[in-house]
Every structure is written in C-alpha cells, then in structure tokens.
PDB file of N, CA and C in Angstrom:
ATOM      1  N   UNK A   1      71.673  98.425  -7.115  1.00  0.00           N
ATOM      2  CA  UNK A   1      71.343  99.830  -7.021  1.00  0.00           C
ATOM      3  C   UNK A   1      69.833  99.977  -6.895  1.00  0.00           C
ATOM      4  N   UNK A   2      69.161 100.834  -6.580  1.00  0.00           N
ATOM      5  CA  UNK A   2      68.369 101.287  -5.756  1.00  0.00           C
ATOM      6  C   UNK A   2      67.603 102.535  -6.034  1.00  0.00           C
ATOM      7  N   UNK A   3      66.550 102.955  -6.430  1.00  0.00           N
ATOM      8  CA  UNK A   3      65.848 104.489  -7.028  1.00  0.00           C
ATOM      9  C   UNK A   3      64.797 104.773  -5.846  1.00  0.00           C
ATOM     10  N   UNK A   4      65.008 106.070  -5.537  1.00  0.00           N
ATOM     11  CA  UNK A   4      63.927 106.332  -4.769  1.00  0.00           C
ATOM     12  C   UNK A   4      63.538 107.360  -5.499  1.00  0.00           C
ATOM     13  N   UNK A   5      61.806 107.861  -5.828  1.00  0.00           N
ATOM     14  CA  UNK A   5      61.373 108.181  -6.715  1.00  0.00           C
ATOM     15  C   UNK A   5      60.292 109.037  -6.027  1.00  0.00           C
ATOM     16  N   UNK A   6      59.666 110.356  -6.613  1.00  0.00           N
ATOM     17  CA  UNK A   6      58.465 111.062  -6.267  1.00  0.00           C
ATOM     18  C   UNK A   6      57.664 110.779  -7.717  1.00  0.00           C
ATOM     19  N   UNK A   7      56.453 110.527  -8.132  1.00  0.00           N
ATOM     20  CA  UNK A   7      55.880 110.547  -8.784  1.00  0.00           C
ATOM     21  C   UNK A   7      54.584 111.839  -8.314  1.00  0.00           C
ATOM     22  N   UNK A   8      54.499 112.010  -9.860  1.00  0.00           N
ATOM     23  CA  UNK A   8      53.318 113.405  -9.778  1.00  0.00           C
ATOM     24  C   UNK A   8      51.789 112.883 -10.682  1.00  0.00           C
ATOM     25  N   UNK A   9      51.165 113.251 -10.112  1.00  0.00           N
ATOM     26  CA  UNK A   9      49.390 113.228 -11.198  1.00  0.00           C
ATOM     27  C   UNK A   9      48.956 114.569 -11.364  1.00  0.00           C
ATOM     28  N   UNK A  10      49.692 114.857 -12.051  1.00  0.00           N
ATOM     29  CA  UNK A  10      48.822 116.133 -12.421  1.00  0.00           C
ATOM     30  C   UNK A  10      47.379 116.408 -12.579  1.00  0.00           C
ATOM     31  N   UNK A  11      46.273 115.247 -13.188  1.00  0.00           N
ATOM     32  CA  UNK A  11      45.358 115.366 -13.358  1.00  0.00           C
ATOM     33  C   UNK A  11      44.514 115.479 -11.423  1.00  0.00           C
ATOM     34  N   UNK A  12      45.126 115.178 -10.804  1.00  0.00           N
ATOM     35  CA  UNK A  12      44.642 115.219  -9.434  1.00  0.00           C
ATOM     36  C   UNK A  12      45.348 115.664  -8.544  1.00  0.00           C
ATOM     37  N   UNK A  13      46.338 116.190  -8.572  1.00  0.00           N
ATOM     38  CA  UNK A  13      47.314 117.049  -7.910  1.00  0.00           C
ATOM     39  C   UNK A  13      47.924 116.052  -6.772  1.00  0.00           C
ATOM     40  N   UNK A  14      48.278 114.926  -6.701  1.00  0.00           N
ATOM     41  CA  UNK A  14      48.706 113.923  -6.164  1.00  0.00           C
ATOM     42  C   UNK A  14      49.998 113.783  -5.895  1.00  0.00           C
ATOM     43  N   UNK A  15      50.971 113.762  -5.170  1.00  0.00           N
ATOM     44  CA  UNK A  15      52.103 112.577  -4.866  1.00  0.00           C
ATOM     45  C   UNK A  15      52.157 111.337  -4.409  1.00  0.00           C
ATOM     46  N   UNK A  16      53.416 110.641  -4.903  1.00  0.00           N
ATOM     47  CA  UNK A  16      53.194 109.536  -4.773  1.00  0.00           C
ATOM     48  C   UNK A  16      55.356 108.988  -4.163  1.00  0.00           C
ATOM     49  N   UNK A  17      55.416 108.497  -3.513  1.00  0.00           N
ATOM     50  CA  UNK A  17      57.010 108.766  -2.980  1.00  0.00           C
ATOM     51  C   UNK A  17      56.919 106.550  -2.813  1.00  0.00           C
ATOM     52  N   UNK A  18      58.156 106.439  -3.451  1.00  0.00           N
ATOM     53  CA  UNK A  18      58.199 104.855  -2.958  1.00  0.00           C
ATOM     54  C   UNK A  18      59.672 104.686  -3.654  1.00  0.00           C
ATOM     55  N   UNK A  19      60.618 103.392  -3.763  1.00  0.00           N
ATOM     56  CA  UNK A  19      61.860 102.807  -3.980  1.00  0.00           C
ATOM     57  C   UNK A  19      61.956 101.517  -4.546  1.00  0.00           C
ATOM     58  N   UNK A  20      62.493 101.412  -5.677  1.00  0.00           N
ATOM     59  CA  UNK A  20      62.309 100.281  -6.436  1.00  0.00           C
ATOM     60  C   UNK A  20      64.044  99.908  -6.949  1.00  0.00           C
ATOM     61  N   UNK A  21      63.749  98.730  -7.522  1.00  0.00           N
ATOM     62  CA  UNK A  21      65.231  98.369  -8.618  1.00  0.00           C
ATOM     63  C   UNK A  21      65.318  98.466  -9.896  1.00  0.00           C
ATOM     64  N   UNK A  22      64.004  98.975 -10.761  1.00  0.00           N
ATOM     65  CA  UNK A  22      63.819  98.716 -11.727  1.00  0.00           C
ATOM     66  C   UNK A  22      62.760  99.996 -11.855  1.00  0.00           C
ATOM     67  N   UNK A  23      63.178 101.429 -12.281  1.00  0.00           N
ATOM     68  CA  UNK A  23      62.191 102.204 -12.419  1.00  0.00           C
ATOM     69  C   UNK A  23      61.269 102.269 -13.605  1.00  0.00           C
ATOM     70  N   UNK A  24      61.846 101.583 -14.972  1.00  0.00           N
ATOM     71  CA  UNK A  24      61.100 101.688 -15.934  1.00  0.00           C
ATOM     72  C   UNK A  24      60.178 100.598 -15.531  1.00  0.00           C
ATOM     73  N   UNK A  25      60.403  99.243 -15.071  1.00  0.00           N
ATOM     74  CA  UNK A  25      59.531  98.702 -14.516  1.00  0.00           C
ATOM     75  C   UNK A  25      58.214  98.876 -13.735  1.00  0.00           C
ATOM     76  N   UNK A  26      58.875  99.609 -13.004  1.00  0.00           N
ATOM     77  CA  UNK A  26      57.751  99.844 -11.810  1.00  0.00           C
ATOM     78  C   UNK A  26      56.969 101.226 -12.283  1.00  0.00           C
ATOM     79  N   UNK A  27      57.321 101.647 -13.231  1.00  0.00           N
ATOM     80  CA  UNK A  27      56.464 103.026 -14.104  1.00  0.00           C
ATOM     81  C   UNK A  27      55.147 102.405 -14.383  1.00  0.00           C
ATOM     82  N   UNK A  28      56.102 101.401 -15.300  1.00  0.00           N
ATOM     83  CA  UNK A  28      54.349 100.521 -15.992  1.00  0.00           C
ATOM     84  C   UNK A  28      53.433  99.612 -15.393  1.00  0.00           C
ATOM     85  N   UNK A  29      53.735  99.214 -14.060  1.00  0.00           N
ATOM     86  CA  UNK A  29      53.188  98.942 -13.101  1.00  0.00           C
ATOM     87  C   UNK A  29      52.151 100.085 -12.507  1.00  0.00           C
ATOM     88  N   UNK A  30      52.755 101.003 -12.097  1.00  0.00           N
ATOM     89  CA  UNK A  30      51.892 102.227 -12.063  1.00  0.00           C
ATOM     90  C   UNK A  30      51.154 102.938 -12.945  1.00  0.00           C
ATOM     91  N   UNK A  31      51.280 102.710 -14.193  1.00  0.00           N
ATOM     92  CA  UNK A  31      50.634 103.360 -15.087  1.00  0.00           C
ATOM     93  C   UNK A  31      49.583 102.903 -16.043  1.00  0.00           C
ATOM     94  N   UNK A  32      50.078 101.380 -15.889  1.00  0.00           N
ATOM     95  CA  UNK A  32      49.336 100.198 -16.739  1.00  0.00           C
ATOM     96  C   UNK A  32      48.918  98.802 -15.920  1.00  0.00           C
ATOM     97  N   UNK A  33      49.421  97.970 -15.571  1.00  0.00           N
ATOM     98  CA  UNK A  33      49.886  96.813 -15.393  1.00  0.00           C
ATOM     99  C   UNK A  33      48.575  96.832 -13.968  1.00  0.00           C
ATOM    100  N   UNK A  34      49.125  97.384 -13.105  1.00  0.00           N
ATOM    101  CA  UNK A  34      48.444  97.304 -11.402  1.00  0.00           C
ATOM    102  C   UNK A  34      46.993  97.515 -11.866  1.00  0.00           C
ATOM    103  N   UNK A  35      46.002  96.269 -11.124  1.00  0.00           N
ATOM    104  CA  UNK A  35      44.586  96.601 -11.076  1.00  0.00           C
ATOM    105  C   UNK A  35      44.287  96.828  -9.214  1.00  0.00           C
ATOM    106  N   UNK A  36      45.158  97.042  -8.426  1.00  0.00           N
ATOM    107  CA  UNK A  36      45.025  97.628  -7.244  1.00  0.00           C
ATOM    108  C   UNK A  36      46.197  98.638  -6.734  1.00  0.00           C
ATOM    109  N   UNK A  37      45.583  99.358  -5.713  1.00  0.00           N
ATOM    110  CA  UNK A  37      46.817 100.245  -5.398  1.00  0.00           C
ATOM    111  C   UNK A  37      46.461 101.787  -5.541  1.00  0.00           C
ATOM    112  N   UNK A  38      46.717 102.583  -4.222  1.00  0.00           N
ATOM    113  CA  UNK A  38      46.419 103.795  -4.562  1.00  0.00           C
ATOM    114  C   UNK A  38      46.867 104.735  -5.758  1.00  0.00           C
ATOM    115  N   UNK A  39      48.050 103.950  -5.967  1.00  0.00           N
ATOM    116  CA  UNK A  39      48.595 104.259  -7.864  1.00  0.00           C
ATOM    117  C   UNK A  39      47.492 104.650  -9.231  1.00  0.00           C
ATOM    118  N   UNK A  40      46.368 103.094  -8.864  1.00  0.00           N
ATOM    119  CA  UNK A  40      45.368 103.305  -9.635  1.00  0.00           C
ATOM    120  C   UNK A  40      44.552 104.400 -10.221  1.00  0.00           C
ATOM    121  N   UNK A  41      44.247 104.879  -8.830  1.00  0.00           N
ATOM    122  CA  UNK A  41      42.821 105.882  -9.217  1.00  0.00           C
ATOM    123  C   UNK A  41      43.472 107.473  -9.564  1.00  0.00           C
ATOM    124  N   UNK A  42      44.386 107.187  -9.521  1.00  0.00           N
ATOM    125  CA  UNK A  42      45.152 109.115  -9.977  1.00  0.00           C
ATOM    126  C   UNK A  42      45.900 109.038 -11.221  1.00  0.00           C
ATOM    127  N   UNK A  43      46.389 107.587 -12.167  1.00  0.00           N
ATOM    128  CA  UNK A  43      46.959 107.633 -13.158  1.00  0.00           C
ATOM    129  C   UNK A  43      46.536 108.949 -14.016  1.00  0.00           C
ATOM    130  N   UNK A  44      47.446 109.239 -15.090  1.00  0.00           N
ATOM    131  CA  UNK A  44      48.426 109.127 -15.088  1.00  0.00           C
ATOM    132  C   UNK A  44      49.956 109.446 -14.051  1.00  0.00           C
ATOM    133  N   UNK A  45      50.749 108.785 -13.835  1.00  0.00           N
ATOM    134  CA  UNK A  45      51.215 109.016 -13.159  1.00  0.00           C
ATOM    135  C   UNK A  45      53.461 109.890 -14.048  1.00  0.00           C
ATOM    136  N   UNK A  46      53.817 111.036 -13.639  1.00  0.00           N
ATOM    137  CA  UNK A  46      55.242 111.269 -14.327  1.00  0.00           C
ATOM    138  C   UNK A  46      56.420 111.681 -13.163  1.00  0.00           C
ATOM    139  N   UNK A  47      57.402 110.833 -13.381  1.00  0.00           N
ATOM    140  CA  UNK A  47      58.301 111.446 -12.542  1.00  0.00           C
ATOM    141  C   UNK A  47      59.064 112.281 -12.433  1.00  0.00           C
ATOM    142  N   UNK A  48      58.972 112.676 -10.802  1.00  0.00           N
ATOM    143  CA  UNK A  48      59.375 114.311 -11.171  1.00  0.00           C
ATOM    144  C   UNK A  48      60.221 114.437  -9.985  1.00  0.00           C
ATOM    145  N   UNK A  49      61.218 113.184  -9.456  1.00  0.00           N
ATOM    146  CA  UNK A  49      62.254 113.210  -8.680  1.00  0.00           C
ATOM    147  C   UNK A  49      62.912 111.891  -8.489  1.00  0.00           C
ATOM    148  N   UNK A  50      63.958 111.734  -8.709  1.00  0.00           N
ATOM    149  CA  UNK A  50      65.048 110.239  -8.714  1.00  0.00           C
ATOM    150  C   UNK A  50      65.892 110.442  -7.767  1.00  0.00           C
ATOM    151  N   UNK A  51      66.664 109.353  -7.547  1.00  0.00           N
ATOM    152  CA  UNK A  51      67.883 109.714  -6.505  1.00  0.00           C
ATOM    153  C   UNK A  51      68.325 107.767  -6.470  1.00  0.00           C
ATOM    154  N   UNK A  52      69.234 107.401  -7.064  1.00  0.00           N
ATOM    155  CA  UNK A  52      70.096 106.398  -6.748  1.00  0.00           C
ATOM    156  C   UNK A  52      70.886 105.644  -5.416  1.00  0.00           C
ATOM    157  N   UNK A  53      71.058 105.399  -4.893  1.00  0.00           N
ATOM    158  CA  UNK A  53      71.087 104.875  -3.614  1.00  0.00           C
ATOM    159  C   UNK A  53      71.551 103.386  -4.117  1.00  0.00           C
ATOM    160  N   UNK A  54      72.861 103.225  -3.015  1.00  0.00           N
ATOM    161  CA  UNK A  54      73.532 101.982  -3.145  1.00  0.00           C
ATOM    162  C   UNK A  54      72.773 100.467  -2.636  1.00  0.00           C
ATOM    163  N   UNK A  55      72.105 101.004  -1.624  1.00  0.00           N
ATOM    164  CA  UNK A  55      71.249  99.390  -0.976  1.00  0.00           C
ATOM    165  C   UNK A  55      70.212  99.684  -0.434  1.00  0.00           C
ATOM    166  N   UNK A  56      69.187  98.470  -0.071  1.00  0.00           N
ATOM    167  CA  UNK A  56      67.884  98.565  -0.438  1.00  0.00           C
ATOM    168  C   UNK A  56      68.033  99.485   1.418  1.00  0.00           C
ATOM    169  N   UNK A  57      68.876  99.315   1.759  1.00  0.00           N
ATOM    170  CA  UNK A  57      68.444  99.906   3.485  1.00  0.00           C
ATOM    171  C   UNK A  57      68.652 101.619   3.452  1.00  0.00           C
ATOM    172  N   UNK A  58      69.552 101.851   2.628  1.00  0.00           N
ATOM    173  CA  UNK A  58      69.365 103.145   2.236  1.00  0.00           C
ATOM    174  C   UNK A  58      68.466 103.836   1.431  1.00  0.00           C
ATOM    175  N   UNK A  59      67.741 103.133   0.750  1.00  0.00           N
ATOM    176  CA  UNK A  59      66.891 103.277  -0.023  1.00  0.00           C
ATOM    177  C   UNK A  59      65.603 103.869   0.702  1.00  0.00           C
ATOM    178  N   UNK A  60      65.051 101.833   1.834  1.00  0.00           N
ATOM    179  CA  UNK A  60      64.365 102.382   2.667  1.00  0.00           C
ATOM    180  C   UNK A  60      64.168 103.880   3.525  1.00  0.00           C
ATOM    181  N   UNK A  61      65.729 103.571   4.069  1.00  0.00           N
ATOM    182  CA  UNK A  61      65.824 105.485   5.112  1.00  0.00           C
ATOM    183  C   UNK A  61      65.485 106.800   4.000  1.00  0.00           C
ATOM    184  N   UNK A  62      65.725 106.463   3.192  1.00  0.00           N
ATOM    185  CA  UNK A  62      65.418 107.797   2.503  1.00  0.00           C
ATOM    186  C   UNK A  62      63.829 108.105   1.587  1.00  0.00           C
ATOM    187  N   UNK A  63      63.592 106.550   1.384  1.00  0.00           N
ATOM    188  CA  UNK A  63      62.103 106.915   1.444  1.00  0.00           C
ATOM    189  C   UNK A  63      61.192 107.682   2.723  1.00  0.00           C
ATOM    190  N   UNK A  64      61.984 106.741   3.994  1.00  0.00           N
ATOM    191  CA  UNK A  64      60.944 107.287   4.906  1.00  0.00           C
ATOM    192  C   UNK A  64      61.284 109.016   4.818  1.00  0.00           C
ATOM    193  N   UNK A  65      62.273 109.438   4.790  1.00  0.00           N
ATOM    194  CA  UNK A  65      62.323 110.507   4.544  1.00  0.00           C
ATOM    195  C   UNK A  65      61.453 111.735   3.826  1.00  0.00           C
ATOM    196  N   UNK A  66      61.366 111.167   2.667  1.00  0.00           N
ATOM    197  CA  UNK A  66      60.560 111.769   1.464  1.00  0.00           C
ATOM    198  C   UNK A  66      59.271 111.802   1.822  1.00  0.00           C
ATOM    199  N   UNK A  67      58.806 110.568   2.436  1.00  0.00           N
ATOM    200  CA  UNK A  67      57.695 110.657   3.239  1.00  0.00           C
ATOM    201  C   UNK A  67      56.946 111.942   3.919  1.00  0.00           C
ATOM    202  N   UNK A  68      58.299 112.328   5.078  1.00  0.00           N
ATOM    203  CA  UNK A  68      57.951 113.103   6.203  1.00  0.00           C
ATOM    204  C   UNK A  68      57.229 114.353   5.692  1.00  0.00           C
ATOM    205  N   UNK A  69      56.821 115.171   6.662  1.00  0.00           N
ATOM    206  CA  UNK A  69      56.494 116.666   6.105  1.00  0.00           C
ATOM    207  C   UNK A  69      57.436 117.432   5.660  1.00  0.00           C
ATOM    208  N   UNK A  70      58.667 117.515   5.887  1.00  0.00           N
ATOM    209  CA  UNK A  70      59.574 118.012   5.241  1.00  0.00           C
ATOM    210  C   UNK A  70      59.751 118.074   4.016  1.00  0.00           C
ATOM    211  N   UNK A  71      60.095 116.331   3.747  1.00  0.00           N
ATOM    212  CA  UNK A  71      60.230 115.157   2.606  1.00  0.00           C
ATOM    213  C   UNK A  71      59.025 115.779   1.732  1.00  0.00           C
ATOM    214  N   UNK A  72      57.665 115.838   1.615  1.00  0.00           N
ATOM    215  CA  UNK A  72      57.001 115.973   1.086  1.00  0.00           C
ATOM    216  C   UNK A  72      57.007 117.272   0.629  1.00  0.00           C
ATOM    217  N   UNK A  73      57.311 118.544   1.648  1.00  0.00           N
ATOM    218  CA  UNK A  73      57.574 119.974   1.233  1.00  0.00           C
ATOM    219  C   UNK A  73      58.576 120.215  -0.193  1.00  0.00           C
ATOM    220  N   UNK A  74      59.629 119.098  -0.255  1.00  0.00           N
ATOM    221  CA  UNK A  74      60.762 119.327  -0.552  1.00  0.00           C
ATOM    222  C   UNK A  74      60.076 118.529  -2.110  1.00  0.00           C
ATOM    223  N   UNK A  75      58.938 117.819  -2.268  1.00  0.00           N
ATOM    224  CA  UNK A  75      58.868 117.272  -3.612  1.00  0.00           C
ATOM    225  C   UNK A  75      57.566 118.124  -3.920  1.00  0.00           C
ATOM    226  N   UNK A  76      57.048 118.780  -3.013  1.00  0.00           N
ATOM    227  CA  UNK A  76      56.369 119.470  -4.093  1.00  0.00           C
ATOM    228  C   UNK A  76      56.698 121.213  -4.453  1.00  0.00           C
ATOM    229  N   UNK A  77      57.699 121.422  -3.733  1.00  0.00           N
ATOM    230  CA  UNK A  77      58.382 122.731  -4.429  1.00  0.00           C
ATOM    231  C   UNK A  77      59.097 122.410  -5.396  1.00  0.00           C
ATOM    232  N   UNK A  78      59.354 121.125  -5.708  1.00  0.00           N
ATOM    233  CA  UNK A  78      59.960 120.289  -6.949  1.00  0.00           C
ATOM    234  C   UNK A  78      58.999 120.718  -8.083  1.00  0.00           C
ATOM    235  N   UNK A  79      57.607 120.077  -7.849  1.00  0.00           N
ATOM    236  CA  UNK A  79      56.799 120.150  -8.703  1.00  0.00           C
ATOM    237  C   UNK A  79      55.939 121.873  -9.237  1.00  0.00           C
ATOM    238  N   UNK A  80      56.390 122.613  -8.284  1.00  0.00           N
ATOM    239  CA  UNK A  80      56.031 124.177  -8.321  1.00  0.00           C
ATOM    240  C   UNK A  80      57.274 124.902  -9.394  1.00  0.00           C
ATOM    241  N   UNK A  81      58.561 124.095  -9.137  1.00  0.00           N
ATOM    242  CA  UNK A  81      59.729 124.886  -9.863  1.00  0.00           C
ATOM    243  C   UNK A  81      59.085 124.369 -11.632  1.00  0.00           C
ATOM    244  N   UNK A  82      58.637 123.432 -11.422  1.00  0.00           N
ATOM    245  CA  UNK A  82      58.180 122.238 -13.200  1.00  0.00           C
ATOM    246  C   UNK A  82      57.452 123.701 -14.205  1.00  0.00           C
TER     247      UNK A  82
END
C-alpha cells in the first residue's frame, strides 16, 4: 500500500505533495532526519491530506496529479477549509 500525501508549513505558507510506503517514516525524514531537500528550509512541516492507493504506479499517477494546477488548487482549499 501506498500514501500520497500534501504536506503544509504554515510558518511559510508552503506545499509540499509527494508518495511514500511508510508515512510516519517519511514525516521524520521531513521534519528531522533530512539535511537536504526543499523539505528543509520550510520545516515545520503537518499533514493536511492522505489518500491510500493500492500500487506504487497508482500512487505515482496521482501524485502527478496533485501536482498539477488543479491538484494544487484542490490542496490548498484543503488548507483554507483548516
């Protein structure tokens, strides 16, 4: 299984959209752990959209998704409803 994820920085008004196997993992990677990565310089970082997905190829398509201008419209009226 498969998470595709929006992360928020509030302190810099940032998104951040990517897909992992292991979200508590890859939190503390982003929040602690990583000494590179545009992750870095906007910590803290909280999530503020999930979505499960059966395989990593679906995963992929729907990141690129989240990506798009749409994709991106759609996570930060996420973060406007917060």
């Amino acid at each position: 299984m498969y998470i595709v994820y929006a992360l928020y920085s509030k302190s810099y008004d940032k998104i951040y959209i990517g897909y992992t196997s292991n979200l508590e993992q890859r939190m503390l990677s982003h929040n602690k752990l990583s000494m590179k990565g545009y992750t870095l310089k906007y910590r803290p970082w909280i999530v503020v959209y999930t979505e499960s997905l059966d395989t990593k190829k679906a995963a992929l398509i729907r990141e690129k998704q989240l990506k798009s201008a749409k994709g991106r419209d759609f996570v930060w009226n996420l973060i406007k409803l917060m």
